[in-house]
Protein backbone atom coordinates (compact mmCIF):
# COMPACT_ATOMS: atom_id res chain seq x y z
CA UNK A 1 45.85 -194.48 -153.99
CA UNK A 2 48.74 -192.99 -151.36
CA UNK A 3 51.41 -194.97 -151.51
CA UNK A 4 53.63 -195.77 -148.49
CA UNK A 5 56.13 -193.86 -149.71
CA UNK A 6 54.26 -190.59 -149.85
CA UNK A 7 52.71 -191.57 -146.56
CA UNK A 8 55.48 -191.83 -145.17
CA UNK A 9 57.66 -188.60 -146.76
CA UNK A 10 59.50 -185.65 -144.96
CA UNK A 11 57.07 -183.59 -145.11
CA UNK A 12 54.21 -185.79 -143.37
CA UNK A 13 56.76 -186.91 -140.64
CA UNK A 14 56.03 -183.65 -137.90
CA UNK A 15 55.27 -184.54 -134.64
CA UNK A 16 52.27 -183.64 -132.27
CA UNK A 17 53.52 -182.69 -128.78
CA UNK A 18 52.52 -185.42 -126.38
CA UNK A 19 50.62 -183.00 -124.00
CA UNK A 20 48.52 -181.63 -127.12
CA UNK A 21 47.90 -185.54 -128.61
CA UNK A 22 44.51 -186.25 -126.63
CA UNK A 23 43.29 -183.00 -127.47
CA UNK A 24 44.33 -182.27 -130.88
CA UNK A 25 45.04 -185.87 -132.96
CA UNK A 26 42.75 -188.21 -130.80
CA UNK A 27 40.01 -185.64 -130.92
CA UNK A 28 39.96 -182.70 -133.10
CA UNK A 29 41.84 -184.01 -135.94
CA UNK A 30 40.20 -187.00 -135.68
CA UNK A 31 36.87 -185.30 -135.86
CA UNK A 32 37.94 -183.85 -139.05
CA UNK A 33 38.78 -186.99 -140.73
CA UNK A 34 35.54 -188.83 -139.80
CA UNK A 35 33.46 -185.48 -141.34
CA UNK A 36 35.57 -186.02 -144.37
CA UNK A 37 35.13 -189.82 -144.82
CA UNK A 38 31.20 -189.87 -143.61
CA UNK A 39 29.83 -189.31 -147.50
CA UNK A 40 32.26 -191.83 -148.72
CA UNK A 41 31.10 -194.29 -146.25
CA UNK A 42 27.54 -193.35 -146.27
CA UNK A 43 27.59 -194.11 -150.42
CA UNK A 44 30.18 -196.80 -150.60
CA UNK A 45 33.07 -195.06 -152.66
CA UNK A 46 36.73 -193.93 -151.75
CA UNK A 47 37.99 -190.70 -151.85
CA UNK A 48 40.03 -189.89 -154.67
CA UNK A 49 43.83 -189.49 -153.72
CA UNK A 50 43.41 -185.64 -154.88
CA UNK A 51 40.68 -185.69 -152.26
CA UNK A 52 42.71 -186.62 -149.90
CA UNK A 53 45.78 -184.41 -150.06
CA UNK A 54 43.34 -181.83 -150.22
CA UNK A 55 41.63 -182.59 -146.49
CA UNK A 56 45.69 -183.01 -145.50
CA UNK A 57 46.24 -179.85 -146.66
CA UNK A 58 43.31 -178.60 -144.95
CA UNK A 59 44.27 -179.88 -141.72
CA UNK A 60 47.61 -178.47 -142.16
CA UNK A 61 45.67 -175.03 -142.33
CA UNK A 62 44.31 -175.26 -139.76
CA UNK A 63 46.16 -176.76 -137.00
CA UNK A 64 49.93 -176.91 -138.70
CA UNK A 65 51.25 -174.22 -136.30
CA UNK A 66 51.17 -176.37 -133.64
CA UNK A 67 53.53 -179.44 -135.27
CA UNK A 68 56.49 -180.32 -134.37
CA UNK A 69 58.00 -178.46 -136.24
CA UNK A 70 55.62 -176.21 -137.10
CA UNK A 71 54.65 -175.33 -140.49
C-alpha cells in the first residue's frame, strides 16, 4: 500500500498548468489510469504498490515535461 506520506512527497508535489488541466489530468492522464486499473477491476484484485510506482513512472515518461516544474 502507498502511504500518505509517499503520496504526498516532494517529488509527487509538481503542478499541472491550469490551461493544460482539462486536457492533460482530466483526460489523458486520466485515460491512462483507468487502462491501468481495468484488469484489476475486471478480476477483483489491487495492484501491487510496485505496480503502481511503475504506471507513475510511466506517466512521468510520458507527459513529465510538461509539470510544473518539469522533470
Amino acid at each position: 500500500m502507498v502511504t500518505k506520506s509517499e503520496m504526498n512527497s516532494l517529488e509527487n508535489l509538481r503542478g499541472i498548468p491550469n490551461e493544460l488541466n482539462s486536457d492533460l489530468h482530466l483526460s489523458k492522464i486520466r485515460v491512462e489510469w483507468n487502462r491501468f486499473y481495468k484488469p484489476f477491476d475486471a478480476t477483483g484484485t489491487v495492484p501491487s504498490k510496485a505496480q503502481l510506482l511503475q504506471k507513475a513512472t510511466e506517466i512521468d515518461a510520458k507527459y513529465g515535461h510538461l509539470f510544473n516544474p518539469p522533470l
